[in-house]
PDB file of N, CA and C in Angstrom:
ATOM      1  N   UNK A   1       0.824  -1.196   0.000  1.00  0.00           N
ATOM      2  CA  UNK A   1       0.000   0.000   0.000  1.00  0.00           C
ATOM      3  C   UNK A   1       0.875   1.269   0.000  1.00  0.00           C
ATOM      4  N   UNK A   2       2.069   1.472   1.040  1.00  0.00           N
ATOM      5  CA  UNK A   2       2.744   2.488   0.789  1.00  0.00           C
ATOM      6  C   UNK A   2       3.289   2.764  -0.409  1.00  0.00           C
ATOM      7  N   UNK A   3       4.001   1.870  -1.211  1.00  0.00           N
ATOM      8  CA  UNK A   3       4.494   1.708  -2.742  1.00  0.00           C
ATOM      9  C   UNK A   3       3.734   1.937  -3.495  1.00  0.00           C
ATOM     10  N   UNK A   4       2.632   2.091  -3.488  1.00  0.00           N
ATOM     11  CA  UNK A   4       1.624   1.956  -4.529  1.00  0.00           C
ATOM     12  C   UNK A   4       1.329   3.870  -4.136  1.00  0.00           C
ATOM     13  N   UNK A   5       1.045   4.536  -3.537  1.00  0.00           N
ATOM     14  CA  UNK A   5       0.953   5.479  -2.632  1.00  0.00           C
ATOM     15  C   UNK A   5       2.372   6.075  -3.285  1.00  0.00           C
ATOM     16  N   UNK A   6       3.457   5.757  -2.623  1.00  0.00           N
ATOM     17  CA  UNK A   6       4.470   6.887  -3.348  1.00  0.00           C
ATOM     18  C   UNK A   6       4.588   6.744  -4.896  1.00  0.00           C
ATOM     19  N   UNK A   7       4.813   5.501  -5.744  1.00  0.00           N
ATOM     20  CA  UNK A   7       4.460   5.840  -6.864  1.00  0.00           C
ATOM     21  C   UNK A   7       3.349   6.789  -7.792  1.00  0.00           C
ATOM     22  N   UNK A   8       1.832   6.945  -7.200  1.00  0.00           N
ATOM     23  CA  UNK A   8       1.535   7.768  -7.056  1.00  0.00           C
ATOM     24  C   UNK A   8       1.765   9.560  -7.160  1.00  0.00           C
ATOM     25  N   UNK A   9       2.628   9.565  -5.878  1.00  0.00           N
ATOM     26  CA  UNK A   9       2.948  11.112  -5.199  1.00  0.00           C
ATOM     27  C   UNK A   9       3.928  11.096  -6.814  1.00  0.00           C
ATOM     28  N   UNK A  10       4.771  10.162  -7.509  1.00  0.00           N
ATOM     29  CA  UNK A  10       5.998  10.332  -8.483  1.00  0.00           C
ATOM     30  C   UNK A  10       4.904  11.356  -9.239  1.00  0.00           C
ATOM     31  N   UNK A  11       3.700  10.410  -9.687  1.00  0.00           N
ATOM     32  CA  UNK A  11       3.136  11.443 -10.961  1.00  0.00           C
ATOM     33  C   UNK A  11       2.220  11.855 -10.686  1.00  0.00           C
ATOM     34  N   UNK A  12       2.216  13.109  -9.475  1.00  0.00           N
ATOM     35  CA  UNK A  12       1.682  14.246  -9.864  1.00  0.00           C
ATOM     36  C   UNK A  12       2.535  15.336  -9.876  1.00  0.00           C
ATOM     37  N   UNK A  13       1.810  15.982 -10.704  1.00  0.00           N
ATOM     38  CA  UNK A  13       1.762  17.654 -11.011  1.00  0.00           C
ATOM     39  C   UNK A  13       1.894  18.181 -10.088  1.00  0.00           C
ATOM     40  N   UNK A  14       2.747  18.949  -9.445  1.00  0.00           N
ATOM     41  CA  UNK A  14       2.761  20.307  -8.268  1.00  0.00           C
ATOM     42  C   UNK A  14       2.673  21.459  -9.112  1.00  0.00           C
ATOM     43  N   UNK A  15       1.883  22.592  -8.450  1.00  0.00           N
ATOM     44  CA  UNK A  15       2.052  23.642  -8.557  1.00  0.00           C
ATOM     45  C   UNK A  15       3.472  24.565  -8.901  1.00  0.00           C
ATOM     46  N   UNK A  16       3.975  24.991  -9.704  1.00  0.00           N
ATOM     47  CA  UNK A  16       5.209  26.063  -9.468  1.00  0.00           C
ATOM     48  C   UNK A  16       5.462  26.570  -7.935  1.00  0.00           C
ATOM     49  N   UNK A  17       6.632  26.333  -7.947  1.00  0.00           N
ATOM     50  CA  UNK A  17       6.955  27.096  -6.509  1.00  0.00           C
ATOM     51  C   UNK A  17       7.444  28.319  -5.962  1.00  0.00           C
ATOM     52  N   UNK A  18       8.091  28.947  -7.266  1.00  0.00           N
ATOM     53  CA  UNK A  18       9.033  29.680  -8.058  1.00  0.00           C
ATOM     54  C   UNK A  18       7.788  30.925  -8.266  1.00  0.00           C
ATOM     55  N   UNK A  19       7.080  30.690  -8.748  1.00  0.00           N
ATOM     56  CA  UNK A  19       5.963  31.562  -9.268  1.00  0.00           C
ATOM     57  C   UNK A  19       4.961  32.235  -8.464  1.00  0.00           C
ATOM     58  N   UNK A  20       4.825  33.422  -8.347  1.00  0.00           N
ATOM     59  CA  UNK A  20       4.310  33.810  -7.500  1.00  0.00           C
ATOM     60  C   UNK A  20       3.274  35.006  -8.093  1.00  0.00           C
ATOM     61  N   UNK A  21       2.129  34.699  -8.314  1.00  0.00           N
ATOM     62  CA  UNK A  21       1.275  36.082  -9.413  1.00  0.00           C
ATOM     63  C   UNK A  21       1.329  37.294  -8.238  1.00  0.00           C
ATOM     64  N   UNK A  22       1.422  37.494  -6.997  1.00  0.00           N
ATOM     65  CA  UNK A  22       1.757  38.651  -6.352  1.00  0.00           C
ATOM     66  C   UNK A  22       2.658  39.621  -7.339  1.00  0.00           C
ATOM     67  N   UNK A  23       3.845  38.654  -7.745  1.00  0.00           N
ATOM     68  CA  UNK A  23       5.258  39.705  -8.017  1.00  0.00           C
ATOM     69  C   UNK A  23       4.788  39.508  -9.610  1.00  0.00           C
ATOM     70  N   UNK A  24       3.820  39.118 -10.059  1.00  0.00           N
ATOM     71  CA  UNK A  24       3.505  39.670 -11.807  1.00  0.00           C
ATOM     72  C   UNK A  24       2.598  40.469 -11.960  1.00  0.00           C
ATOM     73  N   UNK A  25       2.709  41.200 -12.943  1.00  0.00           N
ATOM     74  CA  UNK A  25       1.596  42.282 -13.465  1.00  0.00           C
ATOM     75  C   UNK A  25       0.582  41.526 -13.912  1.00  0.00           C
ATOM     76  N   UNK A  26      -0.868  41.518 -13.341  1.00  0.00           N
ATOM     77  CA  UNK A  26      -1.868  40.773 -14.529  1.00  0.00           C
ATOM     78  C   UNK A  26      -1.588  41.421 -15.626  1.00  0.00           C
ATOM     79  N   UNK A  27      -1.827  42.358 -16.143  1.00  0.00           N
ATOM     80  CA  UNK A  27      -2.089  42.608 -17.474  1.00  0.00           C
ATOM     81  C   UNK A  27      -0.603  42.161 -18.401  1.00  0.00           C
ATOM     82  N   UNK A  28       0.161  41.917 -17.683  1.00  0.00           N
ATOM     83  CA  UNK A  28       1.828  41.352 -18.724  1.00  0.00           C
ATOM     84  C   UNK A  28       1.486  39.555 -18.414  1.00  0.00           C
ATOM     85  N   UNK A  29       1.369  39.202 -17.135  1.00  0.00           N
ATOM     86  CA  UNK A  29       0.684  38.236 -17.743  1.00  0.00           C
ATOM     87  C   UNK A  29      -0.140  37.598 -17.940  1.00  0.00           C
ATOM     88  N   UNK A  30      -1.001  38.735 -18.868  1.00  0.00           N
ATOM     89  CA  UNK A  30      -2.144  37.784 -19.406  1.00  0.00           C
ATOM     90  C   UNK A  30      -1.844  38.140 -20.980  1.00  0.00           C
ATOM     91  N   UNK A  31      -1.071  39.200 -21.152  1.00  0.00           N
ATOM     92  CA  UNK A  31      -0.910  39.428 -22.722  1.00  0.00           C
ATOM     93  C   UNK A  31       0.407  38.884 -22.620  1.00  0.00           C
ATOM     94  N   UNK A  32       1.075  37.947 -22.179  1.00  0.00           N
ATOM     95  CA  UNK A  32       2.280  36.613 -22.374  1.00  0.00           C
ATOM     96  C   UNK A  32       1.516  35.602 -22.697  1.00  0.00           C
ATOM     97  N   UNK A  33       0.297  34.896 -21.978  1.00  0.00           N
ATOM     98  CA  UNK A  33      -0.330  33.828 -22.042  1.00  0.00           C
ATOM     99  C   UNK A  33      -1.639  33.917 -23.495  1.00  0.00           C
ATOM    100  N   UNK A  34      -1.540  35.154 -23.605  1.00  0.00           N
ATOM    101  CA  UNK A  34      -2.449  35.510 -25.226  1.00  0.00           C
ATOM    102  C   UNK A  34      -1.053  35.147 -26.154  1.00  0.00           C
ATOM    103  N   UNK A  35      -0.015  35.909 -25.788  1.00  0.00           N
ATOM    104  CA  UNK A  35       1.123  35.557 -26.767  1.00  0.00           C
ATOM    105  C   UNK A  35       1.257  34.014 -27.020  1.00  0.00           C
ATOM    106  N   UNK A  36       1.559  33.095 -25.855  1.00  0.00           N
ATOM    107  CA  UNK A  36       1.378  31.867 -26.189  1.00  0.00           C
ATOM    108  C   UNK A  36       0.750  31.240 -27.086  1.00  0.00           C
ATOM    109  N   UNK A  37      -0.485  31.750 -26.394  1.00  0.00           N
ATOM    110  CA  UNK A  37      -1.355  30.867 -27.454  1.00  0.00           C
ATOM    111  C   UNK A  37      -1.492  31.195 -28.367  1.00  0.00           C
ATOM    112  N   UNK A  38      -1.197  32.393 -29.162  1.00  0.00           N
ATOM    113  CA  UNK A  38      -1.067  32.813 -30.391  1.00  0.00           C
ATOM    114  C   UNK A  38      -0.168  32.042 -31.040  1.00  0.00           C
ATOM    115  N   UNK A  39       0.696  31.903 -30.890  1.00  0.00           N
ATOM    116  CA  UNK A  39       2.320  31.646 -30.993  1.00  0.00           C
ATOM    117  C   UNK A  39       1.982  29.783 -31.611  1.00  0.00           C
ATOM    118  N   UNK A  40       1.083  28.970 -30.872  1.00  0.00           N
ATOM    119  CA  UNK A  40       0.387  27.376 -31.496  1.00  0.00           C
ATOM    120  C   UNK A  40      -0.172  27.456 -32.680  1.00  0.00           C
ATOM    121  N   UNK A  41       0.679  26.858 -33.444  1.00  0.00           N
ATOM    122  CA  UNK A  41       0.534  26.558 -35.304  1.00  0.00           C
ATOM    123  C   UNK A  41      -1.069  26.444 -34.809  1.00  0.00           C
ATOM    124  N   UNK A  42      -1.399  26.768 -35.631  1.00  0.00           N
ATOM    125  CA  UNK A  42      -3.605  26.889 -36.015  1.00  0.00           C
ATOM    126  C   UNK A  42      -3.556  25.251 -36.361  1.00  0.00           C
ATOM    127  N   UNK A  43      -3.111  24.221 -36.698  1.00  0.00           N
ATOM    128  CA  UNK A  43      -3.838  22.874 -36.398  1.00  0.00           C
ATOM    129  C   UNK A  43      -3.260  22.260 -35.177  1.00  0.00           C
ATOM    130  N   UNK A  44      -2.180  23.190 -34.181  1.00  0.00           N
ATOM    131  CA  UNK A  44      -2.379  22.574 -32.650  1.00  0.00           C
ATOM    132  C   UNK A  44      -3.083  23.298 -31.362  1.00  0.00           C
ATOM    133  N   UNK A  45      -4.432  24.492 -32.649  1.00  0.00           N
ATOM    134  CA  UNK A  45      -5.199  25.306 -31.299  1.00  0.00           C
ATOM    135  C   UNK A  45      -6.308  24.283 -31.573  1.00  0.00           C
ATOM    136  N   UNK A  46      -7.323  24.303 -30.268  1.00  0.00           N
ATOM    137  CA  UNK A  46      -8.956  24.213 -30.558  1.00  0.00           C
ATOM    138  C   UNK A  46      -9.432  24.965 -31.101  1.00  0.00           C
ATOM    139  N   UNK A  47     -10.809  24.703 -31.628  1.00  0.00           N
ATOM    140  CA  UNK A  47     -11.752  25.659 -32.368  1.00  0.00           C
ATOM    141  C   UNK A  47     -12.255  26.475 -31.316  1.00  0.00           C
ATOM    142  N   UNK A  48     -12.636  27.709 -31.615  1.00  0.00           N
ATOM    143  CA  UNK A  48     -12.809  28.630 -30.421  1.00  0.00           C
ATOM    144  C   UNK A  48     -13.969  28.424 -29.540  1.00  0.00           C
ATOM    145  N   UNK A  49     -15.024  27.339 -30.140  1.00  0.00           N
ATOM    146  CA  UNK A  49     -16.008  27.189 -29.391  1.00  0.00           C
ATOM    147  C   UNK A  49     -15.632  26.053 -28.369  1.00  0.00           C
ATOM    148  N   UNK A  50     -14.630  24.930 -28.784  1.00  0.00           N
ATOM    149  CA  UNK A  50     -14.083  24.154 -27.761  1.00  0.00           C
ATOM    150  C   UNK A  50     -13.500  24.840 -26.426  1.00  0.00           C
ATOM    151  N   UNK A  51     -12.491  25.928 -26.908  1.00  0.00           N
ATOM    152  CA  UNK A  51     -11.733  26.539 -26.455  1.00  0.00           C
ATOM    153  C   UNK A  51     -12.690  27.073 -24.843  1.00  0.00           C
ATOM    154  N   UNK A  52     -13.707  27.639 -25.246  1.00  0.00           N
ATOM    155  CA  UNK A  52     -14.325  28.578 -24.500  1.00  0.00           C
ATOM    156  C   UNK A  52     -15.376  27.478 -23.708  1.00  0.00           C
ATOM    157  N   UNK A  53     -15.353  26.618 -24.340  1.00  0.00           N
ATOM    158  CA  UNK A  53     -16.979  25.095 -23.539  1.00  0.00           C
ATOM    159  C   UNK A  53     -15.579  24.844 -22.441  1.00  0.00           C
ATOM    160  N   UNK A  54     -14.273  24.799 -23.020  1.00  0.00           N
ATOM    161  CA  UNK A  54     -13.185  23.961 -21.561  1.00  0.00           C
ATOM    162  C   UNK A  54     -13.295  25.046 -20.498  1.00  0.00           C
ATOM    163  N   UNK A  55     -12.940  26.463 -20.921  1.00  0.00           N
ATOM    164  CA  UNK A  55     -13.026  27.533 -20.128  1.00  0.00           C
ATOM    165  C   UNK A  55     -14.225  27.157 -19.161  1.00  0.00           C
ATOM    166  N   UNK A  56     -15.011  27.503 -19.812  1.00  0.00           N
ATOM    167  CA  UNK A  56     -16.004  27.629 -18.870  1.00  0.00           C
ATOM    168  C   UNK A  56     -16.512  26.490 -17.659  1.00  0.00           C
ATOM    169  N   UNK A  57     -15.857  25.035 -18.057  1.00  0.00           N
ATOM    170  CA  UNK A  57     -15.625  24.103 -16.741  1.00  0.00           C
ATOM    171  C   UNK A  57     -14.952  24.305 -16.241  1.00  0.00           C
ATOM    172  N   UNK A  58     -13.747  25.127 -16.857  1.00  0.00           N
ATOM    173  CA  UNK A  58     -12.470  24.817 -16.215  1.00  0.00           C
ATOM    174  C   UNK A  58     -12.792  26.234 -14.307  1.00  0.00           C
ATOM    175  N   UNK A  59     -13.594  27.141 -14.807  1.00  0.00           N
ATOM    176  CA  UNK A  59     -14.130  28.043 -14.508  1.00  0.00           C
ATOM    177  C   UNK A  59     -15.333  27.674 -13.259  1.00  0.00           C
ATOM    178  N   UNK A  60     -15.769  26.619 -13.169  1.00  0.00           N
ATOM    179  CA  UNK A  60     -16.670  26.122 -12.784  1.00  0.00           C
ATOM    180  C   UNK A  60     -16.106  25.329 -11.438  1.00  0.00           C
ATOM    181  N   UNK A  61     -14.878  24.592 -11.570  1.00  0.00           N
ATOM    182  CA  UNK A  61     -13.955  23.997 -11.033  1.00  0.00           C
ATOM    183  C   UNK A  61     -13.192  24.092  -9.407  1.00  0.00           C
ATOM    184  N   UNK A  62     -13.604  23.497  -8.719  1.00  0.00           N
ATOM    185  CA  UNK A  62     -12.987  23.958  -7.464  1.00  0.00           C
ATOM    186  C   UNK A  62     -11.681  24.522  -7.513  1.00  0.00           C
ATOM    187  N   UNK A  63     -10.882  23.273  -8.169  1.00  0.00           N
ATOM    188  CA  UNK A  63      -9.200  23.107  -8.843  1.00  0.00           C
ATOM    189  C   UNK A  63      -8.802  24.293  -9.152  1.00  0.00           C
ATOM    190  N   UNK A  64      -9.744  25.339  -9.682  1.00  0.00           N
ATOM    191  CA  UNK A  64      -9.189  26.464 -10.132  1.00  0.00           C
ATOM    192  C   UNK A  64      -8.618  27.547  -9.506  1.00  0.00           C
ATOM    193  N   UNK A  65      -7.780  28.051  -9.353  1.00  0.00           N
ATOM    194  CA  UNK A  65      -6.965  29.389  -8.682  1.00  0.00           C
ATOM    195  C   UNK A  65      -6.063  30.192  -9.088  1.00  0.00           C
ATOM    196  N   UNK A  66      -6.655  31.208  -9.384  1.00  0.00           N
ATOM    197  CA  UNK A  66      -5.119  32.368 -10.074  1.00  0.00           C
ATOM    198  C   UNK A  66      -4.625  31.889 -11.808  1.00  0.00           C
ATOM    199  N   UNK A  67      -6.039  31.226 -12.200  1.00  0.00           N
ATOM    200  CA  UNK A  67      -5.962  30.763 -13.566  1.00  0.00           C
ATOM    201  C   UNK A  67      -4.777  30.012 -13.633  1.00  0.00           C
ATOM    202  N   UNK A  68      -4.419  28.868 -12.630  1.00  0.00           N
ATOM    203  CA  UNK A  68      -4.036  27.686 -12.440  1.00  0.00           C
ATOM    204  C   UNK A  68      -4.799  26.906 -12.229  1.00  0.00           C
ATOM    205  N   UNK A  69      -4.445  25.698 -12.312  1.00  0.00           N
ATOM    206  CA  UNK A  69      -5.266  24.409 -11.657  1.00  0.00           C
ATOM    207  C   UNK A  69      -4.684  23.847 -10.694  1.00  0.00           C
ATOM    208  N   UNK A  70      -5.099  24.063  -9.739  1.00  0.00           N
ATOM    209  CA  UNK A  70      -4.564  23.547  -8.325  1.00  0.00           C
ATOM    210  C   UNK A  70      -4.298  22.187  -7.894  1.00  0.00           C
ATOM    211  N   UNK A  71      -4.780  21.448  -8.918  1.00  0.00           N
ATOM    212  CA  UNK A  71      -4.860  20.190  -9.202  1.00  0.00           C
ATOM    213  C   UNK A  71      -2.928  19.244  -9.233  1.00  0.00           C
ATOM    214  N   UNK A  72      -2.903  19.821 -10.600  1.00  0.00           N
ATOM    215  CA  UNK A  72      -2.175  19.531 -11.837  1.00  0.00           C
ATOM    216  C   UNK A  72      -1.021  20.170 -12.193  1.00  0.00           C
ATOM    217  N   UNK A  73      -1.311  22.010 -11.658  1.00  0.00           N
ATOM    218  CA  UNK A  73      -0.515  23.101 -11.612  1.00  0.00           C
ATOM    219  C   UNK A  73      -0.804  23.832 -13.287  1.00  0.00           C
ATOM    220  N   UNK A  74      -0.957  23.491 -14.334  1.00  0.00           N
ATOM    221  CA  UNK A  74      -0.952  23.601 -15.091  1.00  0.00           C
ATOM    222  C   UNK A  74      -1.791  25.169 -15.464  1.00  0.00           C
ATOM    223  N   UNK A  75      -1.365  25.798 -16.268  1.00  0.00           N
ATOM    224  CA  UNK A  75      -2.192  27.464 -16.932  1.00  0.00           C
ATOM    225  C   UNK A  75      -3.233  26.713 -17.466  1.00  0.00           C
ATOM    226  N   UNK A  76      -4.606  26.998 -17.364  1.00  0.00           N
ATOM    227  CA  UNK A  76      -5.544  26.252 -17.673  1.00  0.00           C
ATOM    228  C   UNK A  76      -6.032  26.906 -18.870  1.00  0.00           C
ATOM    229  N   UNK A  77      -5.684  28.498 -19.201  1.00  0.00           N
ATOM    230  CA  UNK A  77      -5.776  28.526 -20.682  1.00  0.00           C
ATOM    231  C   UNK A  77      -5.184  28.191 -21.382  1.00  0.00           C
ATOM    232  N   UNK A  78      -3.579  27.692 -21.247  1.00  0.00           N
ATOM    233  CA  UNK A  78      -3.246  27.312 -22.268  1.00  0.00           C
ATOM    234  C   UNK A  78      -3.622  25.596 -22.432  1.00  0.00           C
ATOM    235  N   UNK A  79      -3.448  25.197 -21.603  1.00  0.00           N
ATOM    236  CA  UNK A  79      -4.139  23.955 -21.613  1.00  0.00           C
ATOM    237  C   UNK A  79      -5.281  23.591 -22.428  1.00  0.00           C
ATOM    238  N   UNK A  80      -6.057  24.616 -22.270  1.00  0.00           N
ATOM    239  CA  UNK A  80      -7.274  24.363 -23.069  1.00  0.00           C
ATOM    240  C   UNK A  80      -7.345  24.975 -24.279  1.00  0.00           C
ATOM    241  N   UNK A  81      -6.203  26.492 -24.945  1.00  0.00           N
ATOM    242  CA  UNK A  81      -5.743  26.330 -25.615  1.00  0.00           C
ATOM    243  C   UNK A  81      -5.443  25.407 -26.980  1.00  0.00           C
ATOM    244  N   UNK A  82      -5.000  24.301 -26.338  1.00  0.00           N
ATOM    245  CA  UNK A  82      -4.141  23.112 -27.546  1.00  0.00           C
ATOM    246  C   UNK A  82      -5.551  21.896 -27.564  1.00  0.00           C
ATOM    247  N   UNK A  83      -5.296  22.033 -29.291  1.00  0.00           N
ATOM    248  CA  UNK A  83      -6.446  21.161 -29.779  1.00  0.00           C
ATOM    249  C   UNK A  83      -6.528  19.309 -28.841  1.00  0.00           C
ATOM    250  N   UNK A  84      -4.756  18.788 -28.340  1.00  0.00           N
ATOM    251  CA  UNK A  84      -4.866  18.301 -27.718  1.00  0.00           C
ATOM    252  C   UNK A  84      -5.048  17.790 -26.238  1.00  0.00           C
ATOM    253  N   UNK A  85      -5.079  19.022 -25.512  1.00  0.00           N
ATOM    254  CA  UNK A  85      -4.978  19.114 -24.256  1.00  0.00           C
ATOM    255  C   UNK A  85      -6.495  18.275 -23.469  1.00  0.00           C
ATOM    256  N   UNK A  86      -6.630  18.001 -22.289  1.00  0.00           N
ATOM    257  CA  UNK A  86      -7.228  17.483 -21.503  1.00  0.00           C
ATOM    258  C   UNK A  86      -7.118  17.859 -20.559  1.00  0.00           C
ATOM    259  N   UNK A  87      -8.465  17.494 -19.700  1.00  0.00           N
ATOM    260  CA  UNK A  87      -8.420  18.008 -18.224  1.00  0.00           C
ATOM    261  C   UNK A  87      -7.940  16.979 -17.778  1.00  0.00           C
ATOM    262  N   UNK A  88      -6.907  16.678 -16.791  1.00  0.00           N
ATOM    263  CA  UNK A  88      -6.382  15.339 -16.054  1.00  0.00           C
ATOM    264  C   UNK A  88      -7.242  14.847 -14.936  1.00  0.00           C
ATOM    265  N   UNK A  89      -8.233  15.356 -15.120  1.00  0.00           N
ATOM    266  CA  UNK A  89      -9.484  14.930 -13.825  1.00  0.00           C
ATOM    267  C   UNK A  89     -10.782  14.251 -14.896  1.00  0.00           C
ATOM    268  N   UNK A  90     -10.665  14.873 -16.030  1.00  0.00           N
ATOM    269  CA  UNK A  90     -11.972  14.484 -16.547  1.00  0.00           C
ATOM    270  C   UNK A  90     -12.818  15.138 -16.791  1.00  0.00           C
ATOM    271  N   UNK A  91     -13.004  16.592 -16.434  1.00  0.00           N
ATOM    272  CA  UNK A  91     -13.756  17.172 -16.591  1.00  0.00           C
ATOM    273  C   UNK A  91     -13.641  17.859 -17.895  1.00  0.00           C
ATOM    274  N   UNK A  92     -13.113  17.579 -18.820  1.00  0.00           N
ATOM    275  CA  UNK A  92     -13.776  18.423 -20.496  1.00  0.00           C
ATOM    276  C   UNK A  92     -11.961  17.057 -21.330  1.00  0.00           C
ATOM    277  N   UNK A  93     -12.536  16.637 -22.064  1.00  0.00           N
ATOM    278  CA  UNK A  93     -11.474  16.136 -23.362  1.00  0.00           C
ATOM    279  C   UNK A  93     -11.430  16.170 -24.646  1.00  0.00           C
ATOM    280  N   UNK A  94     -10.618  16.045 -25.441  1.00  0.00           N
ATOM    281  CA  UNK A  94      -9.724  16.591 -26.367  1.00  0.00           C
ATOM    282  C   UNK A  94     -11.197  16.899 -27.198  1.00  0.00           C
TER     283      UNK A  94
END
């Protein structure tokens, strides 16, 4: 049971530790994370109506904080972003 348990703890996702949105400007980054996703060749974005159906669970979501996922750690726009991305809980896929 413990082995099974720390293998486990191996694969998850932590949060950044390093990162702290106190010491960032929203507005620099949120027009970095528009840059991003701009920046994904057009057959590795979603269609914008996907884009915005993930948002809006992702939005819905306890997991969610500081447009992270508290989960996973992951930027949940860009995540949802990429035509392949997934929620790692289940809640919205590719």
């Amino acid at each position: 049971m413990i082995k099974k348990m720390q293998d486990d703890e191996k694969h998850m996702k932590k949060p950044c530790k390093r990162c702290l949105l106190r010491d960032i400007d929203p507005a620099r980054y949120e027009a970095e994370v528009r840059r991003l996703i701009d920046l994904l060749p057009p057959g590795e974005k979603a269609a914008a109506d996907v884009y915005g159906s993930r948002l809006n669970k992702c939005t819905e979501c306890d997991y969610l904080k500081d447009a992270f996922c508290g989960a996973c750690g992951c930027m949940v726009e860009l995540r949802a972003a990429k035509k392949t991305g997934k929620c790692p809980y289940g809640k919205w896929e590719r």
